[in-house]
N, C-alpha and C. Protein backbone atom coordinates (compact mmCIF):
# COMPACT_ATOMS: atom_id res chain seq x y z
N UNK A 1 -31.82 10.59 -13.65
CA UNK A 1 -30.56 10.79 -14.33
C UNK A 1 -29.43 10.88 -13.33
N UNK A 2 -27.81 10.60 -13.59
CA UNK A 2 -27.08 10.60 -12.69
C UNK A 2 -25.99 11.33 -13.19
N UNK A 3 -26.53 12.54 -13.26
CA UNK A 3 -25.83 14.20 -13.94
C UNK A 3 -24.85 14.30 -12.57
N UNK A 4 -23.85 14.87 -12.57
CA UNK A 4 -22.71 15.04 -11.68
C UNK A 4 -22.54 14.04 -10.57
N UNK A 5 -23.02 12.92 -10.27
CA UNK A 5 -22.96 12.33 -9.78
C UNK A 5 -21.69 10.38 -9.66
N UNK A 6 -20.73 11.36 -9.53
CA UNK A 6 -19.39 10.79 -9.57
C UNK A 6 -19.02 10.25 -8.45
N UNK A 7 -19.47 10.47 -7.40
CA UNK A 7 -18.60 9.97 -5.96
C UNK A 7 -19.73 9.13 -5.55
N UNK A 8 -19.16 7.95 -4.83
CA UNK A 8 -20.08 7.13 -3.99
C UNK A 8 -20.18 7.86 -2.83
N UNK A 9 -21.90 7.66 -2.28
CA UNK A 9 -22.22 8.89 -1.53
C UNK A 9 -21.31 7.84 0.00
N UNK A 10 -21.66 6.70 -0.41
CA UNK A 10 -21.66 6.13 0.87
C UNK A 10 -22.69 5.70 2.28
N UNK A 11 -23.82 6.59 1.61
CA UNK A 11 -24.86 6.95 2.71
C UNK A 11 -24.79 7.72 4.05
N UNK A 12 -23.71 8.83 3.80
CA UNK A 12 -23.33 9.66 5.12
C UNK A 12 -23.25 10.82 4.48
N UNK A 13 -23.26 11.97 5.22
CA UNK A 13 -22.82 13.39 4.85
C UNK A 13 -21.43 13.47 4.04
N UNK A 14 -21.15 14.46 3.65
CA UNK A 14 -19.64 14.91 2.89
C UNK A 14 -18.62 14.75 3.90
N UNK A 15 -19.28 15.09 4.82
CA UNK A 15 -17.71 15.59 6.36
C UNK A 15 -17.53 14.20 6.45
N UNK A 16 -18.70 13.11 6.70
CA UNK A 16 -18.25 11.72 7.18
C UNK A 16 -17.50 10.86 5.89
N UNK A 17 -17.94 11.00 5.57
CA UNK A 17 -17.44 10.56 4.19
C UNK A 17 -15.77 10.74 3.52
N UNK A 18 -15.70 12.35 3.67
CA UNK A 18 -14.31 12.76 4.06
C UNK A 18 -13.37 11.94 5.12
N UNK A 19 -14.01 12.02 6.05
CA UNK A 19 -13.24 11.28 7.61
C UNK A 19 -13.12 9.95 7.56
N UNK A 20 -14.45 9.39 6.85
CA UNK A 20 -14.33 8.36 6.94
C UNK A 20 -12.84 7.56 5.81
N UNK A 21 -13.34 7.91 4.59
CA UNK A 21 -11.98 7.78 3.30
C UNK A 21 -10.25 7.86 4.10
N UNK A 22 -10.44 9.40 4.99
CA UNK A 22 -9.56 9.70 5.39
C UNK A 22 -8.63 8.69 6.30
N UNK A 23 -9.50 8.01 7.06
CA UNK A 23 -8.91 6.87 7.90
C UNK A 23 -8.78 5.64 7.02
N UNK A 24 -9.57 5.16 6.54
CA UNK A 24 -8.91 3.92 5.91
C UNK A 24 -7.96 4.16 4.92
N UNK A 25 -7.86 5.76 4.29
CA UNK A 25 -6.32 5.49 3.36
C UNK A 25 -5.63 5.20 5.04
N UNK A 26 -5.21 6.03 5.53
CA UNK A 26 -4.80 5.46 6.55
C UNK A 26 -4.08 4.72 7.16
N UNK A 27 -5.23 3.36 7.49
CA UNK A 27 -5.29 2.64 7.79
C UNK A 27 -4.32 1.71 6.59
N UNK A 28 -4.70 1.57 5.40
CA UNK A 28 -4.21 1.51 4.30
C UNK A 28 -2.63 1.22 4.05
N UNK A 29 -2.02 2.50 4.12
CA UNK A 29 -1.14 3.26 4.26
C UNK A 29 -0.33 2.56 5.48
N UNK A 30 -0.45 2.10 6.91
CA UNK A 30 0.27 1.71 7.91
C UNK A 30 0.24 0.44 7.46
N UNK A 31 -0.64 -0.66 7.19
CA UNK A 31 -1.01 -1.84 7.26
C UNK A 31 -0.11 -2.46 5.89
N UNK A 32 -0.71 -1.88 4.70
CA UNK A 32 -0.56 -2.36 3.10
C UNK A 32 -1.84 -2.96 2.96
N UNK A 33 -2.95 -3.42 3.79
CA UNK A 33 -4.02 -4.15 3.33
C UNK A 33 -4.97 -4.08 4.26
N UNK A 34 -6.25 -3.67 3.81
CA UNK A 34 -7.13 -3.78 5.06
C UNK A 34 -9.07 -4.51 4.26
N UNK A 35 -9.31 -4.98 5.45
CA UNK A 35 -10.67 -5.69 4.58
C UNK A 35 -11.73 -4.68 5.02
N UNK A 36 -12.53 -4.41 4.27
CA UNK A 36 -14.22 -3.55 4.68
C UNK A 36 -14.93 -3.85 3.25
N UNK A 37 -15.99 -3.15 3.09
CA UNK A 37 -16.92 -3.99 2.52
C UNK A 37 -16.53 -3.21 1.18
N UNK A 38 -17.03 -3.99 0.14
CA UNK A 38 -16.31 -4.04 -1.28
C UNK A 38 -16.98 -2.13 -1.84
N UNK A 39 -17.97 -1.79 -1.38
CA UNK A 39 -18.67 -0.39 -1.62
C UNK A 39 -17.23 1.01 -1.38
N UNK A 40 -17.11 0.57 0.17
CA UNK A 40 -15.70 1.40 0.51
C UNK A 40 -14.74 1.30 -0.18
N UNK A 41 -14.58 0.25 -0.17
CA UNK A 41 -13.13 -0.26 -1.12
C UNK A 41 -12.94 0.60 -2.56
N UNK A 42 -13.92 0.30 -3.23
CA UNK A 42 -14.35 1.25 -4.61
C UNK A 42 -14.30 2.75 -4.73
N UNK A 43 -14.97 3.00 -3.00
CA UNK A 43 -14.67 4.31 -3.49
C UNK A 43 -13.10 4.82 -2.33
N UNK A 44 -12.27 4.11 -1.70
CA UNK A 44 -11.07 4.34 -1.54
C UNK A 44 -10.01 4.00 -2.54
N UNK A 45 -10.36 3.51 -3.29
CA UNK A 45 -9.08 3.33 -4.51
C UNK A 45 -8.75 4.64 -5.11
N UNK A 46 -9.80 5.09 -5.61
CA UNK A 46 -9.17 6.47 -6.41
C UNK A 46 -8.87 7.72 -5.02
N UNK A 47 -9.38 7.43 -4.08
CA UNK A 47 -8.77 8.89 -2.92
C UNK A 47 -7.37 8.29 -2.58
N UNK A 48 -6.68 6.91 -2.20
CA UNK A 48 -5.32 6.73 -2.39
C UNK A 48 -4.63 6.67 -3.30
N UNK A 49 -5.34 6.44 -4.53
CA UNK A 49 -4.36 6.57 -5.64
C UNK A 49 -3.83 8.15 -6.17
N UNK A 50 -4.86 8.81 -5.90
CA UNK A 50 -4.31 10.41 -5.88
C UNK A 50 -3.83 10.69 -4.53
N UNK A 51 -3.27 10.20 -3.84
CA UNK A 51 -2.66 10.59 -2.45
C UNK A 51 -1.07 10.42 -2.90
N UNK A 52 -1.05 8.76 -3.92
CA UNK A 52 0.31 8.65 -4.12
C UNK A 52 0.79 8.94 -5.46
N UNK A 53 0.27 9.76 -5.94
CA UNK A 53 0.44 10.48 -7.09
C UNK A 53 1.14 11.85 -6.49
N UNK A 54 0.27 12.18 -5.85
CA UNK A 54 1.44 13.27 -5.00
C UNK A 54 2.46 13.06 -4.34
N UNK A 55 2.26 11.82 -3.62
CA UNK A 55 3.69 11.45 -3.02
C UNK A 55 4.83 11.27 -4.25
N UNK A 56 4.02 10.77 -5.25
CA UNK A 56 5.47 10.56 -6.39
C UNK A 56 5.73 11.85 -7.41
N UNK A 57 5.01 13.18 -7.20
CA UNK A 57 4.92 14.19 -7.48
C UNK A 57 6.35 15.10 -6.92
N UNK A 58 5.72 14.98 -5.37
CA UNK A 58 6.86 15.62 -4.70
C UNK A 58 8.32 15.27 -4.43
N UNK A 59 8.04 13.57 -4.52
CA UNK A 59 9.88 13.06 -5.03
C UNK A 59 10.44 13.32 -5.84
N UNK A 60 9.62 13.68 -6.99
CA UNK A 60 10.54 13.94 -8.55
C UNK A 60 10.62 15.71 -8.75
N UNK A 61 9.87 16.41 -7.46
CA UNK A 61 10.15 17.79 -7.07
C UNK A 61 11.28 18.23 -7.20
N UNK A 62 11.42 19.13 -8.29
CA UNK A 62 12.83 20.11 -8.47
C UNK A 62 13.00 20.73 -7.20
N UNK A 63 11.85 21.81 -6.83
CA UNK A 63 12.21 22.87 -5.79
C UNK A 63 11.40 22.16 -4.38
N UNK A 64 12.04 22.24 -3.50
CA UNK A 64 11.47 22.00 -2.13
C UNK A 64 10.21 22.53 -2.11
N UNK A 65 10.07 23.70 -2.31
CA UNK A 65 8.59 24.36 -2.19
C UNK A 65 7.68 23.47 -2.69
N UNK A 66 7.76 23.07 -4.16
CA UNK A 66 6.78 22.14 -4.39
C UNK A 66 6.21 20.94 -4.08
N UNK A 67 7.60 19.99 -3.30
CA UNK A 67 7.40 19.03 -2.67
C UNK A 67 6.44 19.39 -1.15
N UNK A 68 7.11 20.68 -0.74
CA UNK A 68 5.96 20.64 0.55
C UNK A 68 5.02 21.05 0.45
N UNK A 69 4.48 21.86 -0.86
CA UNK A 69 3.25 22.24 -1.62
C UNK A 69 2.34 20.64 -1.70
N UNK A 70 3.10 20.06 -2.14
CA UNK A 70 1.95 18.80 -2.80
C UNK A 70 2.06 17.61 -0.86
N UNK A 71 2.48 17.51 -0.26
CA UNK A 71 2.83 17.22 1.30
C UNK A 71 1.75 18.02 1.81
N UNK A 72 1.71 19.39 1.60
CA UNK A 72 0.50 20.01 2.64
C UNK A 72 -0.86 19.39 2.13
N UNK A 73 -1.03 19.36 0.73
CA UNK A 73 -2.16 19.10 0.21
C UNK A 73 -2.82 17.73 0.60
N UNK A 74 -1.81 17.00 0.67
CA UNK A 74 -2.17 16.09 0.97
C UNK A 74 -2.37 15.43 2.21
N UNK A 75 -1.84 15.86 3.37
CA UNK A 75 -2.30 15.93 4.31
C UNK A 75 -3.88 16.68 4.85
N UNK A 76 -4.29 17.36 3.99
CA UNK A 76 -5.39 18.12 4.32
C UNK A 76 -6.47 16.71 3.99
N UNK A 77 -5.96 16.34 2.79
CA UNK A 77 -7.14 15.19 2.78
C UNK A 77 -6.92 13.62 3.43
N UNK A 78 -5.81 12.87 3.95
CA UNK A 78 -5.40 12.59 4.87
C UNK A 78 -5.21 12.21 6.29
N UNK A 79 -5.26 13.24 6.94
CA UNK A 79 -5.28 13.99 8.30
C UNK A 79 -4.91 12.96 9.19
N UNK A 80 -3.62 12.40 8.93
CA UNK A 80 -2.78 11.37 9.99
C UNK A 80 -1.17 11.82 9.33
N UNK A 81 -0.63 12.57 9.88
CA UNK A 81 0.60 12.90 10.25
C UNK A 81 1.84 11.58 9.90
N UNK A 82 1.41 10.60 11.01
CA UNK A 82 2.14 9.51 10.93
C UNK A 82 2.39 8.92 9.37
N UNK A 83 1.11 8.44 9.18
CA UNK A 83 0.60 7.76 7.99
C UNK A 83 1.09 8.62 6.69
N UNK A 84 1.17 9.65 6.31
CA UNK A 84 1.48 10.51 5.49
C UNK A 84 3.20 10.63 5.25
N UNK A 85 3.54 10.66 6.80
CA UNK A 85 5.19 10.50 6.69
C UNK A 85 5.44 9.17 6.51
N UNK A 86 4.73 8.23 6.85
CA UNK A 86 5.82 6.58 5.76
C UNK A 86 5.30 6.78 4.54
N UNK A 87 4.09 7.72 4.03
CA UNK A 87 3.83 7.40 2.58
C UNK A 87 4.36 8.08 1.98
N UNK A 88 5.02 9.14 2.20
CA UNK A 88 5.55 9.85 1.61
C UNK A 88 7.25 9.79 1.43
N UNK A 89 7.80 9.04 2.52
CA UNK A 89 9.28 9.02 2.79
C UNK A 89 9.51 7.49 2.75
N UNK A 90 8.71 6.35 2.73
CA UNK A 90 8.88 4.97 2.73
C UNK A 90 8.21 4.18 0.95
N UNK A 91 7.29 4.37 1.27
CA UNK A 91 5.95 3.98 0.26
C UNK A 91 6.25 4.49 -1.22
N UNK A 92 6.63 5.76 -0.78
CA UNK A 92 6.45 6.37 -2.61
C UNK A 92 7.67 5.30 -3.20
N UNK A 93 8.85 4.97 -2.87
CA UNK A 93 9.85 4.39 -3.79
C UNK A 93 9.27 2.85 -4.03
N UNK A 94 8.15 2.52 -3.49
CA UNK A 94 7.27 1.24 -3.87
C UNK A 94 6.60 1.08 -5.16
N UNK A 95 6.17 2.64 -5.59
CA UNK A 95 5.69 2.98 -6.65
C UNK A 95 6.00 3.86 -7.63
N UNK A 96 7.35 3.85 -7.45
CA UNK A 96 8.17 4.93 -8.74
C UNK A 96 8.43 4.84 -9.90
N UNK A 97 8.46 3.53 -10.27
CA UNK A 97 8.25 2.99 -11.63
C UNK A 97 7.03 2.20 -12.08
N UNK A 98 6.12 2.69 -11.43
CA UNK A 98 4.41 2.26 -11.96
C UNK A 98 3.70 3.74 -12.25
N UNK A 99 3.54 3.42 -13.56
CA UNK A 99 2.47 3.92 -14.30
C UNK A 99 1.55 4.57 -13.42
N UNK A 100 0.45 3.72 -12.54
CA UNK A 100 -1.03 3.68 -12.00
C UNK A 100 -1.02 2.41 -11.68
N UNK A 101 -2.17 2.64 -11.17
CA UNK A 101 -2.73 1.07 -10.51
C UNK A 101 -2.01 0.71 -9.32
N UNK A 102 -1.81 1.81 -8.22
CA UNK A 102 -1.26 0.93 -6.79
C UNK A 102 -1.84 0.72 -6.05
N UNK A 103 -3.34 -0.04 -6.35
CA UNK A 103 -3.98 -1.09 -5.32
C UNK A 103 -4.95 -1.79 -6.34
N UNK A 104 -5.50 -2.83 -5.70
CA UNK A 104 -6.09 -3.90 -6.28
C UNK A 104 -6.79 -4.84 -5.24
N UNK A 105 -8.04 -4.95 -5.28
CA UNK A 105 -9.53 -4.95 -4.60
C UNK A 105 -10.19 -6.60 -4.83
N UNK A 106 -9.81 -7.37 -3.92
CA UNK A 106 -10.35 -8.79 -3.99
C UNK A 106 -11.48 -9.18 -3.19
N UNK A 107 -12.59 -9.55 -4.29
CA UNK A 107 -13.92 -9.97 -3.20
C UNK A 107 -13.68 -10.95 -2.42
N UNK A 108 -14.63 -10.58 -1.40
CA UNK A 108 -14.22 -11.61 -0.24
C UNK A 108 -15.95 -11.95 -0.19
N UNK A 109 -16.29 -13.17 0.80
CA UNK A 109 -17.20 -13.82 1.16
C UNK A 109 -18.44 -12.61 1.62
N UNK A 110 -19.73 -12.93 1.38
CA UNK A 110 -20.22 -11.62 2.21
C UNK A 110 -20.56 -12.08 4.00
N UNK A 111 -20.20 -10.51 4.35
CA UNK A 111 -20.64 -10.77 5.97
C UNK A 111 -21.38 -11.64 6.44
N UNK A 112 -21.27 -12.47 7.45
CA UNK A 112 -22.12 -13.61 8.09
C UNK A 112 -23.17 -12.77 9.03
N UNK A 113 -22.46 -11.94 9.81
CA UNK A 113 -23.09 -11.45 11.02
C UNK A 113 -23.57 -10.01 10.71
N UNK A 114 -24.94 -9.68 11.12
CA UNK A 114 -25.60 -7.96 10.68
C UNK A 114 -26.27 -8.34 9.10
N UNK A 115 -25.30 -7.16 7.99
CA UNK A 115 -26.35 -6.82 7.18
C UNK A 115 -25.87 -7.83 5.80
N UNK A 116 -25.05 -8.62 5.76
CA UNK A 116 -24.45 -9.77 4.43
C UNK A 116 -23.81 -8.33 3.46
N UNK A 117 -23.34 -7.88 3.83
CA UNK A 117 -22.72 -6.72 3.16
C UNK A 117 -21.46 -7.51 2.46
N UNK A 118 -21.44 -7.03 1.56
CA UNK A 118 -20.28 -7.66 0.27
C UNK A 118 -19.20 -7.04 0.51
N UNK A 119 -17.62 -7.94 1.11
CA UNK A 119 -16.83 -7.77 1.89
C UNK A 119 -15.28 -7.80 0.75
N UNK A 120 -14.59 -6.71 0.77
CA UNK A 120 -13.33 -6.85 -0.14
C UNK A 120 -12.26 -6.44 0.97
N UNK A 121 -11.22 -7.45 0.19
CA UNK A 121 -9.52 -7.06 0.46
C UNK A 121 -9.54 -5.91 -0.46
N UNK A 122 -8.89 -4.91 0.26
CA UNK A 122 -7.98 -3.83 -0.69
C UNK A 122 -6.74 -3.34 -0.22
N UNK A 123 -5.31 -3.75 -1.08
CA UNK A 123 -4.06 -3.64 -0.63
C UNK A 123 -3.52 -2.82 -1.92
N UNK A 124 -2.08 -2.19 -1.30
CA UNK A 124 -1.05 -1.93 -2.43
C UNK A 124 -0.66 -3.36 -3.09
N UNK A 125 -0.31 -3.21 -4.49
CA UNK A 125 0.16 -3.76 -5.11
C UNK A 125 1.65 -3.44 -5.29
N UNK A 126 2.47 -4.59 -5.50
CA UNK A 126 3.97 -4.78 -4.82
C UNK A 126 4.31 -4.02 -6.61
N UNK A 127 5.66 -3.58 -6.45
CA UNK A 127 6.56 -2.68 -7.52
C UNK A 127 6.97 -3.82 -8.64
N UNK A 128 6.77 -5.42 -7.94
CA UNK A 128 7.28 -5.78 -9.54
C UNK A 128 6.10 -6.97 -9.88
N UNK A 129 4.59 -6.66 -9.56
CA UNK A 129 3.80 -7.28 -10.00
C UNK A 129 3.33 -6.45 -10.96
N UNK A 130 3.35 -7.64 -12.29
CA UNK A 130 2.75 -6.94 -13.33
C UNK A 130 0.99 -7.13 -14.11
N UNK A 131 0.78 -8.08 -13.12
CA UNK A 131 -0.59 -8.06 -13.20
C UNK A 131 -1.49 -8.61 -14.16
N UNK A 132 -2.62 -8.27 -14.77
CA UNK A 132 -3.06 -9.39 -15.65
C UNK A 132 -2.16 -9.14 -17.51
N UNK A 133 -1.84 -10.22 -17.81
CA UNK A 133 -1.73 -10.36 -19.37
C UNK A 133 -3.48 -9.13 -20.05
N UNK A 134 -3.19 -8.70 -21.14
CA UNK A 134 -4.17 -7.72 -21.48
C UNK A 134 -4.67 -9.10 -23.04
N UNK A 135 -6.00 -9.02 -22.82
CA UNK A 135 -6.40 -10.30 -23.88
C UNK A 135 -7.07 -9.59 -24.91
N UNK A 136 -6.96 -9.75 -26.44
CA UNK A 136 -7.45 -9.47 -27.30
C UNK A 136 -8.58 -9.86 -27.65
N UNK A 137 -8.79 -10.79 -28.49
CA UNK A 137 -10.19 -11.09 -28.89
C UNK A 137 -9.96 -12.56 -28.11
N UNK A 138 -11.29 -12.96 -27.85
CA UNK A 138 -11.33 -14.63 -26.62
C UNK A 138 -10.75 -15.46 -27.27
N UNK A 139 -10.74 -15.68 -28.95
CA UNK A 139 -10.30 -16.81 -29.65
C UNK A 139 -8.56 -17.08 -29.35
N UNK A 140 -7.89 -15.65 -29.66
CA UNK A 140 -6.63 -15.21 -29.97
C UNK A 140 -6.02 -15.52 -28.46
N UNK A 141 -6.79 -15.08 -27.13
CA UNK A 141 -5.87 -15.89 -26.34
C UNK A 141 -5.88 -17.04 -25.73
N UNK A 142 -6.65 -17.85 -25.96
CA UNK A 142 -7.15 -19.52 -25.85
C UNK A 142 -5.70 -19.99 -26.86
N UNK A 143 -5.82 -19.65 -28.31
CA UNK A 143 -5.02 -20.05 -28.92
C UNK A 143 -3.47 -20.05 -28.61
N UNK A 144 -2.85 -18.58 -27.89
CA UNK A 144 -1.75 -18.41 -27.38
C UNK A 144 -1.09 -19.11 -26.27
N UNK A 145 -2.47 -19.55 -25.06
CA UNK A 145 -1.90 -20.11 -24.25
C UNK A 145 -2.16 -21.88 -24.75
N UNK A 146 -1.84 -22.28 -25.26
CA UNK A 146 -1.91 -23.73 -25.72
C UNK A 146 -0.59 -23.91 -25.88
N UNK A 147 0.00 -25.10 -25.12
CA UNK A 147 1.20 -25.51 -25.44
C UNK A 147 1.68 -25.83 -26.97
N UNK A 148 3.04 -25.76 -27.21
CA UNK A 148 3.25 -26.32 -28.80
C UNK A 148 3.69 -27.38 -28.70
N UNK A 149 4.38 -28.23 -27.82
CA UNK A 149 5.07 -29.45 -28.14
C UNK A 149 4.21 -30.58 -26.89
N UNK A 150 2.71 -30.21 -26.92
CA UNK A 150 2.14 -31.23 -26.13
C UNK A 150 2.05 -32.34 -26.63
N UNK A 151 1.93 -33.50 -25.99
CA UNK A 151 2.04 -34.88 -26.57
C UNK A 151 0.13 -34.93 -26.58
N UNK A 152 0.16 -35.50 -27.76
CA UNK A 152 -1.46 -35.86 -28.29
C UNK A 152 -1.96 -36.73 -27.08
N UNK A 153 -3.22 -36.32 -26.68
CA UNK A 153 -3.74 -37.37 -25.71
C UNK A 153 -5.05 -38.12 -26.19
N UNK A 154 -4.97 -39.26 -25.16
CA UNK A 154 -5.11 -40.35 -26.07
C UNK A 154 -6.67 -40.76 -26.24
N UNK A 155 -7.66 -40.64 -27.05
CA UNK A 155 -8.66 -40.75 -27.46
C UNK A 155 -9.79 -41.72 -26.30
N UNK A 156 -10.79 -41.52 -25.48
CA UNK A 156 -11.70 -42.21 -24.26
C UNK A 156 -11.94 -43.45 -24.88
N UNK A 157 -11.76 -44.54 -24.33
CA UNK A 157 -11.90 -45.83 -24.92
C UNK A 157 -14.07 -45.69 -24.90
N UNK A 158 -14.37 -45.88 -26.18
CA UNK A 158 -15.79 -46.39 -26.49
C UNK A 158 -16.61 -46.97 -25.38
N UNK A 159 -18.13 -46.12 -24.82
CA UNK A 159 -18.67 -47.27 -23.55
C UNK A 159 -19.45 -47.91 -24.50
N UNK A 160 -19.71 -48.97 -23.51
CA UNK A 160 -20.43 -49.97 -24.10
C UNK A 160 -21.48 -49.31 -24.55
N UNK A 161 -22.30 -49.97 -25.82
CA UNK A 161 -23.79 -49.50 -26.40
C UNK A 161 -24.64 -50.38 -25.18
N UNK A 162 -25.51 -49.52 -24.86
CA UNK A 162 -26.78 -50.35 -23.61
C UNK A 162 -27.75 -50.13 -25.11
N UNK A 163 -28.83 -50.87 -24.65
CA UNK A 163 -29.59 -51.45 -25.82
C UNK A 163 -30.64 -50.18 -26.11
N UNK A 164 -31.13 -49.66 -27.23
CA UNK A 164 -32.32 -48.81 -26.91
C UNK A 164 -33.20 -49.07 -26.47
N UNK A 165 -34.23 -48.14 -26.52
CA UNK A 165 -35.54 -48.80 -25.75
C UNK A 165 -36.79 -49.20 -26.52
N UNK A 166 -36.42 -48.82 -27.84
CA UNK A 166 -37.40 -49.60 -28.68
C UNK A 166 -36.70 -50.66 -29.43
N UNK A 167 -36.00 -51.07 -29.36
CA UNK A 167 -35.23 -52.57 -29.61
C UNK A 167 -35.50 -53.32 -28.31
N UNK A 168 -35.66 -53.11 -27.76
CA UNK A 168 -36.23 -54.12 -26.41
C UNK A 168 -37.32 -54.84 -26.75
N UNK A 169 -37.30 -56.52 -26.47
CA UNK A 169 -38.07 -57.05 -26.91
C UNK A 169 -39.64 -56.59 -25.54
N UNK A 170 -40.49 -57.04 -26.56
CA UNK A 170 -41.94 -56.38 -25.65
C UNK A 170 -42.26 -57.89 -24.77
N UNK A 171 -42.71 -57.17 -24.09
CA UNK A 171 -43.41 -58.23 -23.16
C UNK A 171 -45.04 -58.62 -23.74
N UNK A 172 -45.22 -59.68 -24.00
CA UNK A 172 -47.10 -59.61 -23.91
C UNK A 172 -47.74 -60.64 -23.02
């Protein structure tokens, strides 16, 4: 059974695991995009997406206290100084009018060299991409995206009939 079992372990202890997350938001965070294998990727989406939930927490902060309340916190999980101050003073106005969803995870080829480990892009997503159309039932959006004023196209000209094979005269 997989009773409390919510976090990808990763295959390392808690501390590495921590450290490890910790650097590629990071990394993340300086870059806008970094590639590692699609396992990480999965489980760094939701530790940056609550990183910049606080960053957009503490911008819309009435009292200073709270802004450096939700700043300390987040540095604790974090633990790059640098990286924390563009995300917090650059980055957050990237994502002030989004809902959720500030990154988005593209498979990539798997590794050639070592273990063929299944390899993803994972970047922020830009403030005025709006991302996929949301589809109802399969029929309803086949039907929507069909042009209305397409010109009829024009019917495969007939191949020739080749003869069957029991109409073939027999040999004796």
């Amino acid at each position: 059974m997989r009773h409390l079992n919510h976090r990808q372990s990763l295959g390392v202890t808690r501390e590495h695991r921590a450290a490890m997350l910790s650097n590629l938001a990071a990394a993340l965070v300086r870059r806008g995009r970094i590639e590692t294998t699609l396992t990480k990727a999965r489980a760094l989406r939701p530790f940056v997406e609550k990183l910049i939930t606080k960053a957009k927490r503490a911008a819309a902060a009435a009292e200073k206290k709270d802004a450096i309340h939700l700043r300390r916190v987040a540095l604790r999980k974090l633990r790059d100084e640098d990286a924390l101050t563009q995300l917090f003073n650059e980055k957050v106005s990237q994502f002030a009018k989004r809902p959720g969803g500030y990154t988005r995870i593209y498979k990539l080829a798997p590794r050639r060299v070592g273990d063929a480990a299944e390899m993803a892009l994972i970047e922020f997503v830009g403030a005025d991409d709006t991302g996929y159309k949301k589809r109802g039932k399969r029929g309803a959006a086949k039907k929507s995206e069909a042009p209305e004023a397409a010109a009829p196209v024009a019917a495969p000209a007939a191949p020739a009939e080749a003869p069957k094979a029991e109409e073939a005269p027999k040999a004796s």
